[in-house]
PDB file of N, CA and C in Angstrom:
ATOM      1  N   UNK A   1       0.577  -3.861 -18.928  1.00  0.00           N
ATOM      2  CA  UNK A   1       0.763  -5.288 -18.936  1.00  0.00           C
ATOM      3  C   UNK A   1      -0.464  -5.950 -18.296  1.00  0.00           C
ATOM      4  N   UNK A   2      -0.889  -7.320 -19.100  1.00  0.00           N
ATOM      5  CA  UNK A   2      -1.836  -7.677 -18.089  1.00  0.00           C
ATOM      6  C   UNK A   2      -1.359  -8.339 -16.529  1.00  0.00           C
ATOM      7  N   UNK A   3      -2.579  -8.260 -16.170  1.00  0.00           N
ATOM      8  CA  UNK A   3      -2.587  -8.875 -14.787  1.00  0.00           C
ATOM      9  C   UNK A   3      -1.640 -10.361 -14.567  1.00  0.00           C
ATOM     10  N   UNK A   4      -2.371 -10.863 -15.534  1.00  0.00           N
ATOM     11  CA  UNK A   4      -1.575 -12.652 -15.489  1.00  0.00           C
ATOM     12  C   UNK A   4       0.162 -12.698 -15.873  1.00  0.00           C
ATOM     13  N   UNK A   5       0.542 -11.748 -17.046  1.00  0.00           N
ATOM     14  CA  UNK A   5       1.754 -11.659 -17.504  1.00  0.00           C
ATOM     15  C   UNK A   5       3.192 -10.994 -15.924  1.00  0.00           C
ATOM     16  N   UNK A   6       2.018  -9.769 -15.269  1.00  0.00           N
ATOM     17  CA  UNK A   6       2.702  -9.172 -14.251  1.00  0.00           C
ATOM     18  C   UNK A   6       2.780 -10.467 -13.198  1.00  0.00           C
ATOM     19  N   UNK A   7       1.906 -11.161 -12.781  1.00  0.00           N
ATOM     20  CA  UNK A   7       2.070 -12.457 -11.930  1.00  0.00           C
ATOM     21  C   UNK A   7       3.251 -13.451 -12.232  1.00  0.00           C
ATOM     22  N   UNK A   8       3.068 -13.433 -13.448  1.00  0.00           N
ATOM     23  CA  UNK A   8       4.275 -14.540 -14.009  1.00  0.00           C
ATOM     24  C   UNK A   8       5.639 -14.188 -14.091  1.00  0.00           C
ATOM     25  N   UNK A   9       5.636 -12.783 -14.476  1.00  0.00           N
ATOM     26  CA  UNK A   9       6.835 -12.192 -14.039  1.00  0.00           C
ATOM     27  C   UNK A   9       7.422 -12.153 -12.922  1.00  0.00           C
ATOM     28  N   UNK A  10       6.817 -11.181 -11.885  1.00  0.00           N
ATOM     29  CA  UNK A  10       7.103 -11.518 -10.382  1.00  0.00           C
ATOM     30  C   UNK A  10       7.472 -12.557 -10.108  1.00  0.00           C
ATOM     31  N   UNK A  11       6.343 -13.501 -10.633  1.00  0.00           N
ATOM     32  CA  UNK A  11       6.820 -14.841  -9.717  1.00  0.00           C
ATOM     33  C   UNK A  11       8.639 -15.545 -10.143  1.00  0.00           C
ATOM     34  N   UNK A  12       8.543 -15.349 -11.446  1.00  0.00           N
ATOM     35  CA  UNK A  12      10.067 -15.705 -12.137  1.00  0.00           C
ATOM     36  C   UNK A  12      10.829 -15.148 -11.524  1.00  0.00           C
ATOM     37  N   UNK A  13      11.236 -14.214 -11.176  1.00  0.00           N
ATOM     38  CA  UNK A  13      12.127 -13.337 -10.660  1.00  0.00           C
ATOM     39  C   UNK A  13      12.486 -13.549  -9.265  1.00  0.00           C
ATOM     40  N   UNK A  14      11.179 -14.108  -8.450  1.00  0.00           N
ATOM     41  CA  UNK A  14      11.167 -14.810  -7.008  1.00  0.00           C
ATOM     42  C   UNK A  14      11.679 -15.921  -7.315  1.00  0.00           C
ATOM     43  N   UNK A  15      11.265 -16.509  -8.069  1.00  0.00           N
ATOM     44  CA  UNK A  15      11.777 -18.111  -8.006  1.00  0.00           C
ATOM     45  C   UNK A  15      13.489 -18.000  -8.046  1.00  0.00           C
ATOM     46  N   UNK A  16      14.095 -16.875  -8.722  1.00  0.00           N
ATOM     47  CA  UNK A  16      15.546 -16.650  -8.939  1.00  0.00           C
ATOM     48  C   UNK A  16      16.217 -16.567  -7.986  1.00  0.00           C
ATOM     49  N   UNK A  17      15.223 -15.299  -7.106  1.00  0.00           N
ATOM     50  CA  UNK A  17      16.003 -15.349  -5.874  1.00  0.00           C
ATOM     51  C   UNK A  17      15.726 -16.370  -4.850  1.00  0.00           C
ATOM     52  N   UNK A  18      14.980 -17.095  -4.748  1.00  0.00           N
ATOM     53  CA  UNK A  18      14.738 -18.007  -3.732  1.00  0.00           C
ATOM     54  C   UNK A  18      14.396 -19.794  -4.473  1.00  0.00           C
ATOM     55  N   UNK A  19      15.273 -19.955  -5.241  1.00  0.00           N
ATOM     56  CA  UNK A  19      15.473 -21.267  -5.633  1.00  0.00           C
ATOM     57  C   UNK A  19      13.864 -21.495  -5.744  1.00  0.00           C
ATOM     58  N   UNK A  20      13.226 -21.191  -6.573  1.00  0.00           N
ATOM     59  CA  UNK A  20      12.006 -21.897  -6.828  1.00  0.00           C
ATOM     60  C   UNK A  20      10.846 -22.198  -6.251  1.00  0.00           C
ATOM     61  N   UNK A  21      11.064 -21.381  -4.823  1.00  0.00           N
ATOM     62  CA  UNK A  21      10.197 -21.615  -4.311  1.00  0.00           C
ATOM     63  C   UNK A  21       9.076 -20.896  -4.051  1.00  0.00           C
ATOM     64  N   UNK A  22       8.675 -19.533  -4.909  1.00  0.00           N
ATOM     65  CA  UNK A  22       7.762 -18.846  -4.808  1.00  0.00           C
ATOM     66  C   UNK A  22       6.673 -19.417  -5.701  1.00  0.00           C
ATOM     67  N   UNK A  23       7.136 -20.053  -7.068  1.00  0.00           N
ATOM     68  CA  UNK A  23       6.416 -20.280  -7.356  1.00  0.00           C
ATOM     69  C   UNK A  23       5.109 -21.905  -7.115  1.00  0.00           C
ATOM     70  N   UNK A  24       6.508 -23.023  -6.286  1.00  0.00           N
ATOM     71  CA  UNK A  24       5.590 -23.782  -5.565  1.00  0.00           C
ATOM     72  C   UNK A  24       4.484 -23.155  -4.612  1.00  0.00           C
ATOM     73  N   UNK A  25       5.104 -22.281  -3.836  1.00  0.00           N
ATOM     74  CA  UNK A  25       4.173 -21.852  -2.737  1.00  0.00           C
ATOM     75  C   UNK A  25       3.230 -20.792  -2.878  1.00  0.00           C
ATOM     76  N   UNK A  26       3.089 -20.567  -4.303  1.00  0.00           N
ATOM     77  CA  UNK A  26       2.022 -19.001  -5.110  1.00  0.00           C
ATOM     78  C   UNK A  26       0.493 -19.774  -5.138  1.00  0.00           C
ATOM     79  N   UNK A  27      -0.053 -18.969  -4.000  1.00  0.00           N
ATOM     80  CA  UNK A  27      -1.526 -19.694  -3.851  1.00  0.00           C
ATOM     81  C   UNK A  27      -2.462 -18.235  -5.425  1.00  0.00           C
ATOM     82  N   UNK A  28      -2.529 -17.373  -4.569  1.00  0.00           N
ATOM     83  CA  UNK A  28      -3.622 -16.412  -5.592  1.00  0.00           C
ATOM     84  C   UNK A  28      -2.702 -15.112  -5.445  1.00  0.00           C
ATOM     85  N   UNK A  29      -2.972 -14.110  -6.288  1.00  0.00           N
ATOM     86  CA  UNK A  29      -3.033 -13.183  -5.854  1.00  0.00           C
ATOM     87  C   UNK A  29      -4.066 -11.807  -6.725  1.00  0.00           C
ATOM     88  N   UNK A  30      -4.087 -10.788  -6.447  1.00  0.00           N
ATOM     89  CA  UNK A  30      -4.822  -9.261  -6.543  1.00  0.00           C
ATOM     90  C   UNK A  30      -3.791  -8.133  -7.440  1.00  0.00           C
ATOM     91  N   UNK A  31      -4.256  -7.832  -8.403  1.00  0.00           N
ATOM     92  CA  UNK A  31      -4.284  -6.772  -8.869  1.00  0.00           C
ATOM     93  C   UNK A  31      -5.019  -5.338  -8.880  1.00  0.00           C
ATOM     94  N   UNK A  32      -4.321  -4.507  -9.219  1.00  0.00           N
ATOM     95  CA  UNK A  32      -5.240  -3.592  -8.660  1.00  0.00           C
ATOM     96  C   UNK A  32      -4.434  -2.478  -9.723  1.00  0.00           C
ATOM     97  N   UNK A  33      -5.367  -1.577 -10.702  1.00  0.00           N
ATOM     98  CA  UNK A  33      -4.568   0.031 -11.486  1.00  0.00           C
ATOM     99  C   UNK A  33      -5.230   0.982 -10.829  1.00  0.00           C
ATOM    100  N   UNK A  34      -4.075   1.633 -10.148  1.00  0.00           N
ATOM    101  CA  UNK A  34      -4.684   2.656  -8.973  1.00  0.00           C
ATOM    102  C   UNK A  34      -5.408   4.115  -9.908  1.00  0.00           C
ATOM    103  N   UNK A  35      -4.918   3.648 -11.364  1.00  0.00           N
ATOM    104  CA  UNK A  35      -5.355   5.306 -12.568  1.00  0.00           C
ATOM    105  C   UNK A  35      -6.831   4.733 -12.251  1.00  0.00           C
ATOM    106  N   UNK A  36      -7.417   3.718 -12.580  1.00  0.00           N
ATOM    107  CA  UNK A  36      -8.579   3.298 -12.963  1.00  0.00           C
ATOM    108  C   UNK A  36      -9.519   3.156 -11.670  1.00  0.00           C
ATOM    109  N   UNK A  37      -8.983   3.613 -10.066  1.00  0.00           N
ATOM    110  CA  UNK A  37      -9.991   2.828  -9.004  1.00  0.00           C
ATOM    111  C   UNK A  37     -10.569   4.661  -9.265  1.00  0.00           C
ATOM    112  N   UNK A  38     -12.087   4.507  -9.129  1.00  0.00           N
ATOM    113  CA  UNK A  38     -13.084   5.690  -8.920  1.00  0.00           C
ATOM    114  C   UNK A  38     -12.558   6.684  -8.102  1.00  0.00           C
ATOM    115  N   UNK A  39     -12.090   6.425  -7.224  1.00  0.00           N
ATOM    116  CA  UNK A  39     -12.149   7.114  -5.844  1.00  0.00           C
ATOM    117  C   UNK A  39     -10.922   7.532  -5.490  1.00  0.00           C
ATOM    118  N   UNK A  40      -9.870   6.824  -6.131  1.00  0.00           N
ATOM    119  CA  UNK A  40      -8.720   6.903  -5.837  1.00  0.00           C
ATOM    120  C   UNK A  40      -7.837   8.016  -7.577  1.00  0.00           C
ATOM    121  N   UNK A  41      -7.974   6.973  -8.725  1.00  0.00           N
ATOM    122  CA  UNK A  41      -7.454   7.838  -9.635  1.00  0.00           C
ATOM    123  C   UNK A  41      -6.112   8.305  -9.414  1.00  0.00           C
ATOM    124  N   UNK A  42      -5.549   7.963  -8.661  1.00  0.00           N
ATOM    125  CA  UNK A  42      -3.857   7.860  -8.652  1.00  0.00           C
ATOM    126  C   UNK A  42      -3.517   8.998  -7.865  1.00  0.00           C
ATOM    127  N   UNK A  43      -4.330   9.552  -6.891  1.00  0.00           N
ATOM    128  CA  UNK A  43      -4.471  11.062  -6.237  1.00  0.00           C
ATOM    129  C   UNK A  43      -2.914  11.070  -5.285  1.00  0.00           C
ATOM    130  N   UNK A  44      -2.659  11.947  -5.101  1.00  0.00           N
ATOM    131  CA  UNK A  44      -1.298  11.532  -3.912  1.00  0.00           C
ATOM    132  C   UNK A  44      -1.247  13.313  -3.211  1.00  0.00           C
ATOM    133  N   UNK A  45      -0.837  13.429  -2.087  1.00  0.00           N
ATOM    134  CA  UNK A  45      -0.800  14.714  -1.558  1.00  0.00           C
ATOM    135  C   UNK A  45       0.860  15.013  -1.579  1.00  0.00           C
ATOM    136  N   UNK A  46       1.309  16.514  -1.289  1.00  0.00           N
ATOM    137  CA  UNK A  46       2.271  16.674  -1.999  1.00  0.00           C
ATOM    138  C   UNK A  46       2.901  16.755  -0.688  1.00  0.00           C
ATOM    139  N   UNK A  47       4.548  16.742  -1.048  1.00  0.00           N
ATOM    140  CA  UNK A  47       5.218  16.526   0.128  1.00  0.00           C
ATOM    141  C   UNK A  47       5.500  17.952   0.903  1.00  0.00           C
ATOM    142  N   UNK A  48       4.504  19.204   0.566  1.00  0.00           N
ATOM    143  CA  UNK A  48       4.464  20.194   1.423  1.00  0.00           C
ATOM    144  C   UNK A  48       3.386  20.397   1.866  1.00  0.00           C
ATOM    145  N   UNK A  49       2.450  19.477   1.999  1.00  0.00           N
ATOM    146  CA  UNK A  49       1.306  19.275   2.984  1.00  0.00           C
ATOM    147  C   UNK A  49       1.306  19.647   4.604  1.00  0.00           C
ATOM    148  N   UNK A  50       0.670  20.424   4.988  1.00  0.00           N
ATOM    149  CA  UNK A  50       0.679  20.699   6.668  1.00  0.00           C
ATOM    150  C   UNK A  50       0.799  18.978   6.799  1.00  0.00           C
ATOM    151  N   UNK A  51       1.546  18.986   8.193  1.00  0.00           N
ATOM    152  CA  UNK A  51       1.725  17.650   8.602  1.00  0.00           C
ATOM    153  C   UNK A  51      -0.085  17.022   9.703  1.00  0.00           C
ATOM    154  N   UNK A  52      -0.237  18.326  10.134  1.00  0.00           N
ATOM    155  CA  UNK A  52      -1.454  18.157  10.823  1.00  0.00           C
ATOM    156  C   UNK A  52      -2.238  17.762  10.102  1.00  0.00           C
ATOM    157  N   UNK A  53      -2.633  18.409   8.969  1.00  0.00           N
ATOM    158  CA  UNK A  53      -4.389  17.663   7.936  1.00  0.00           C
ATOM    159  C   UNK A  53      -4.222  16.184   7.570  1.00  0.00           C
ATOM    160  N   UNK A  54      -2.383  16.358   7.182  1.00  0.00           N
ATOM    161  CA  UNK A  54      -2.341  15.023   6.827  1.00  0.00           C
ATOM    162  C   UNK A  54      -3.218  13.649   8.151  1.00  0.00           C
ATOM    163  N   UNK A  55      -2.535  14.072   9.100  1.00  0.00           N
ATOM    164  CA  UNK A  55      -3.019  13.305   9.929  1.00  0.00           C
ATOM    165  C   UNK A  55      -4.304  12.857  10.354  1.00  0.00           C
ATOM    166  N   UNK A  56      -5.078  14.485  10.049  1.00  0.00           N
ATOM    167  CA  UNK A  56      -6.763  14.293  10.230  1.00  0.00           C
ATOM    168  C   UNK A  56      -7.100  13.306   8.728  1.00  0.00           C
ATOM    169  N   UNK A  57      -6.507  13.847   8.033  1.00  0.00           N
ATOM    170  CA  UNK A  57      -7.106  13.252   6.509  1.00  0.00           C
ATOM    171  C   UNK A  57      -6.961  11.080   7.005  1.00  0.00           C
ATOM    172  N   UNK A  58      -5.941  10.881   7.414  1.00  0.00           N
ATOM    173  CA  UNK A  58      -5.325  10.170   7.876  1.00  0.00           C
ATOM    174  C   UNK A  58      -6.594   9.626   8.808  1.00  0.00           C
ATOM    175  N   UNK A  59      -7.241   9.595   9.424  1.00  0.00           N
ATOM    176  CA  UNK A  59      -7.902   9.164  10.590  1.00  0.00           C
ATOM    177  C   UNK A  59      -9.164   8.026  10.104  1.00  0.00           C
ATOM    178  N   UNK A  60      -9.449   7.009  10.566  1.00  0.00           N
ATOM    179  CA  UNK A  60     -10.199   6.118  10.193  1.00  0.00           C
ATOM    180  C   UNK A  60     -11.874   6.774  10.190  1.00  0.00           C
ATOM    181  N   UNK A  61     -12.551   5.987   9.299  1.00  0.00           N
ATOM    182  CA  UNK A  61     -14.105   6.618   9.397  1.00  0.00           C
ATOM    183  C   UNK A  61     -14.954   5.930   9.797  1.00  0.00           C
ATOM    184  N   UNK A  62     -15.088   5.676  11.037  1.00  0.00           N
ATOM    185  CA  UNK A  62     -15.905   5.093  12.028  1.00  0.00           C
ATOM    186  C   UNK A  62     -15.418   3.627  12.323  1.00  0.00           C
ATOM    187  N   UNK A  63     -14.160   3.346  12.214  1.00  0.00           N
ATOM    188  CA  UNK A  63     -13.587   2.447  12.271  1.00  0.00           C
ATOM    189  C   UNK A  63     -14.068   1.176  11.346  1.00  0.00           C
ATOM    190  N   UNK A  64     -14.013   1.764  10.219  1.00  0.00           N
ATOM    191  CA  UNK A  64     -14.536   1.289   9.013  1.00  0.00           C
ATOM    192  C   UNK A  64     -13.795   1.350   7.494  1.00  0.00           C
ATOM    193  N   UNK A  65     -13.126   2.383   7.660  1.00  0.00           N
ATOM    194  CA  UNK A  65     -12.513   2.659   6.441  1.00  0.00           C
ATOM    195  C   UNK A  65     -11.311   3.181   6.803  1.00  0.00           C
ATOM    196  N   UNK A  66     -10.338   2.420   6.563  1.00  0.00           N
ATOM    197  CA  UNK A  66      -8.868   3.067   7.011  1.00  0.00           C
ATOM    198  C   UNK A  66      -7.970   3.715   5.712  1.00  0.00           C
ATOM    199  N   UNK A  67      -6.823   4.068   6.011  1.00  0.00           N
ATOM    200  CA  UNK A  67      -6.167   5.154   5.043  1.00  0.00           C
ATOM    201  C   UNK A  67      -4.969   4.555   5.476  1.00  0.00           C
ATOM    202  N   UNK A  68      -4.086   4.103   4.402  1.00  0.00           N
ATOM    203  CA  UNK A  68      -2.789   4.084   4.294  1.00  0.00           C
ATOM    204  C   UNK A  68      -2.070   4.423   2.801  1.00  0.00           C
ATOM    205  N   UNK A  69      -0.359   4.271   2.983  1.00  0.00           N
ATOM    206  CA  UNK A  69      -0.032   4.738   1.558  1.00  0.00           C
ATOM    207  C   UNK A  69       1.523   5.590   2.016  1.00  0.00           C
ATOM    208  N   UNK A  70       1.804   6.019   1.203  1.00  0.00           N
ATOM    209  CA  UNK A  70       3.077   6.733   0.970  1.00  0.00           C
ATOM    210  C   UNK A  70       2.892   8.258   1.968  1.00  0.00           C
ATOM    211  N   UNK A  71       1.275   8.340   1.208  1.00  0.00           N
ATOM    212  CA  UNK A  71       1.339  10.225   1.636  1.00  0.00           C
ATOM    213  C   UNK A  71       0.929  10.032   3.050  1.00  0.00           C
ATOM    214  N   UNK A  72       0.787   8.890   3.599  1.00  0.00           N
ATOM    215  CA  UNK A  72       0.214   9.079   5.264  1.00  0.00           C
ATOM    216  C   UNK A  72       1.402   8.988   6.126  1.00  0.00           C
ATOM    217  N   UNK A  73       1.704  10.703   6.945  1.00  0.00           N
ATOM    218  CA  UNK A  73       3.422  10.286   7.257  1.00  0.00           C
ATOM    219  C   UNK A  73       2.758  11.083   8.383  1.00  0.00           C
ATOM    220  N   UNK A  74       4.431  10.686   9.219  1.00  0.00           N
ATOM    221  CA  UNK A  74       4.216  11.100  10.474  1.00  0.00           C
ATOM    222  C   UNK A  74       5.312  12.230  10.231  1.00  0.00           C
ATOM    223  N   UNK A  75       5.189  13.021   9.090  1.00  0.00           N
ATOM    224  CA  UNK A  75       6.382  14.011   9.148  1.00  0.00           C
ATOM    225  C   UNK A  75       7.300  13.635   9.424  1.00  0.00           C
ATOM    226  N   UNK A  76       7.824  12.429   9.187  1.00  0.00           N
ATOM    227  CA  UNK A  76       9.336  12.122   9.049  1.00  0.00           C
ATOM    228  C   UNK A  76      10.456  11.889   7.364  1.00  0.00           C
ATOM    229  N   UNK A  77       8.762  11.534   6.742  1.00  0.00           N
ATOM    230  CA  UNK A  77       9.159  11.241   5.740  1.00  0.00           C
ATOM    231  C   UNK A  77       7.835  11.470   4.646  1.00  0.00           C
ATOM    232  N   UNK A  78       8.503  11.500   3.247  1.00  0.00           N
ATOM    233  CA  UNK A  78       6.820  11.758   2.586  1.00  0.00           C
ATOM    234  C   UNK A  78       6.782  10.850   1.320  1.00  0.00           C
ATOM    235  N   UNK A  79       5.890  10.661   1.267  1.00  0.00           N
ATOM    236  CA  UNK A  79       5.518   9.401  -0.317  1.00  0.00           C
ATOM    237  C   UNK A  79       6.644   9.116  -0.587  1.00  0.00           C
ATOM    238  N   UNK A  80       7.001   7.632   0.093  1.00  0.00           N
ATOM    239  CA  UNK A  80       7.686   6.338   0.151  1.00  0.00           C
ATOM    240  C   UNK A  80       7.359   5.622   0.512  1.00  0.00           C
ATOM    241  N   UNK A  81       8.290   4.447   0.210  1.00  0.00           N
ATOM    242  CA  UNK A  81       7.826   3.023   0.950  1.00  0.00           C
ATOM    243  C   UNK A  81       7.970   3.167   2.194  1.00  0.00           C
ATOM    244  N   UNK A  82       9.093   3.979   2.684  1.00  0.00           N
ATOM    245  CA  UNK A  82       8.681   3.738   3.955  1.00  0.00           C
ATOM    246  C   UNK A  82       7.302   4.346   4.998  1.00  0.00           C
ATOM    247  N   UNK A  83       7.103   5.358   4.696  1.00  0.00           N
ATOM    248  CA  UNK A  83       5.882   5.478   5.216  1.00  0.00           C
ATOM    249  C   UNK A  83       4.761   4.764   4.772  1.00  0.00           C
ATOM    250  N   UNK A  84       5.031   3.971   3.588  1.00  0.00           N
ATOM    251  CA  UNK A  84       3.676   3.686   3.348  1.00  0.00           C
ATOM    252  C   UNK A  84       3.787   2.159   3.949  1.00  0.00           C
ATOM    253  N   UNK A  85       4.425   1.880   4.371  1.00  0.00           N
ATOM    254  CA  UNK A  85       4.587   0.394   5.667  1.00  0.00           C
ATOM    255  C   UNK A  85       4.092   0.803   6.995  1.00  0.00           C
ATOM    256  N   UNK A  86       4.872   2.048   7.325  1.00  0.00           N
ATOM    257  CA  UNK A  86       4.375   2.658   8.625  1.00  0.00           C
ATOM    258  C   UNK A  86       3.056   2.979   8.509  1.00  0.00           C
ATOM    259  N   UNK A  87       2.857   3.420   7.870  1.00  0.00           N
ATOM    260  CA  UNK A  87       1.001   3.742   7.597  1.00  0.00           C
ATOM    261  C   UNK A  87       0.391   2.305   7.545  1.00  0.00           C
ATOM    262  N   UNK A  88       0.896   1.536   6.899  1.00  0.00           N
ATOM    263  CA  UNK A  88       0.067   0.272   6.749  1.00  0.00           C
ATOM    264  C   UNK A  88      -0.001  -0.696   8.352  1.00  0.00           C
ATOM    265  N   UNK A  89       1.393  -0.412   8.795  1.00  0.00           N
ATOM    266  CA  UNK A  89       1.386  -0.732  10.462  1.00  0.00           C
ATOM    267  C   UNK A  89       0.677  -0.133  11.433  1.00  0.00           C
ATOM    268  N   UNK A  90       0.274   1.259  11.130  1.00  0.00           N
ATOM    269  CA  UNK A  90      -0.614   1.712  11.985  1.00  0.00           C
ATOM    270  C   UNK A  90      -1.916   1.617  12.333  1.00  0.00           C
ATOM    271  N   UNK A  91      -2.241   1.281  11.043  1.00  0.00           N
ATOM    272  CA  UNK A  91      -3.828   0.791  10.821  1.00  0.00           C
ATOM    273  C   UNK A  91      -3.540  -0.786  10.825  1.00  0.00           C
ATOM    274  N   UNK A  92      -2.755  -1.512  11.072  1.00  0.00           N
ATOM    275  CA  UNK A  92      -2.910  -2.892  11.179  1.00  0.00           C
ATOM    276  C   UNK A  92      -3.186  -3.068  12.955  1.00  0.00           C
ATOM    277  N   UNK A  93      -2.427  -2.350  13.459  1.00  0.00           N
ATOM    278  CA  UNK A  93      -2.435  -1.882  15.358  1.00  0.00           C
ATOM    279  C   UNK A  93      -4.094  -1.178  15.756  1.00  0.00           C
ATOM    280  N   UNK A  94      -4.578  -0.183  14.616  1.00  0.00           N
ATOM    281  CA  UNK A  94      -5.612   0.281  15.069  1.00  0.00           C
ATOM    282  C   UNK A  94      -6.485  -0.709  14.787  1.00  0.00           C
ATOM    283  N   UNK A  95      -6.497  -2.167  14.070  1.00  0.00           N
ATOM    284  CA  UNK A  95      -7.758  -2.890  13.895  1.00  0.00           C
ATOM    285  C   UNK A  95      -7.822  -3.911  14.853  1.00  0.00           C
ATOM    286  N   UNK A  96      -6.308  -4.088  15.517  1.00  0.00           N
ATOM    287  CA  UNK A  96      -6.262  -4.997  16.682  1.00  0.00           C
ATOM    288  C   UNK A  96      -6.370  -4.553  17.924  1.00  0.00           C
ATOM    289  N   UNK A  97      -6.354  -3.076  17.865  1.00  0.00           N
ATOM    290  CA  UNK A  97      -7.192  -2.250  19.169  1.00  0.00           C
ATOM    291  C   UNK A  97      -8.768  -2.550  19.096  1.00  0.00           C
ATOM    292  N   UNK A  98      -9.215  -2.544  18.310  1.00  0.00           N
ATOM    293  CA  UNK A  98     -10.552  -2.274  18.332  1.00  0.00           C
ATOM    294  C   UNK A  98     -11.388  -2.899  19.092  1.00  0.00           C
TER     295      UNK A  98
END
């Protein structure tokens, strides 16, 4: 689907649940096909990964390039949303350490 059609959708579906108001308040947003990013290519680690590499794999690169996502777990859980919030919270804490 394109980009603009997936926007318009979303946004319809918000407006349903919240009386209309996503789409007054829809400034921009980002797309992104994770098959198509270079670097990425839709890669995911499997949920019998040592929990340790994960973590090194996991580690920022010079406090420059951070890592979040499904597969970044604290061994509680593996490629989900929920880790991939917790991952995204962790590196939101490590940029306000800095």
């Amino acid at each position: 689907m394109r980009p603009q059609k997936i926007i318009i959708q979303i946004l319809n579906e918000l407006d349903e649940i919240y009386e209309n108001q996503a789409s007054k308040n829809y400034i921009k947003h980002i797309t992104q096909k994770w098959n198509e990013e270079p670097f990425i290519r839709g890669g995911y680690m499997s949920d019998f990964e040592d929990s340790d590499r994960v973590k090194e794999v996991g580690k920022s690169i010079s406090n420059k390039i951070y890592f979040t996502g499904g597969e970044f777990t604290d061994s509680d859980d593996w490629v989900s949303v929920h880790t991939a919030s917790r991952s995204a919270k962790r590196v939101v804490n490590e940029l306000i350490n800095i």
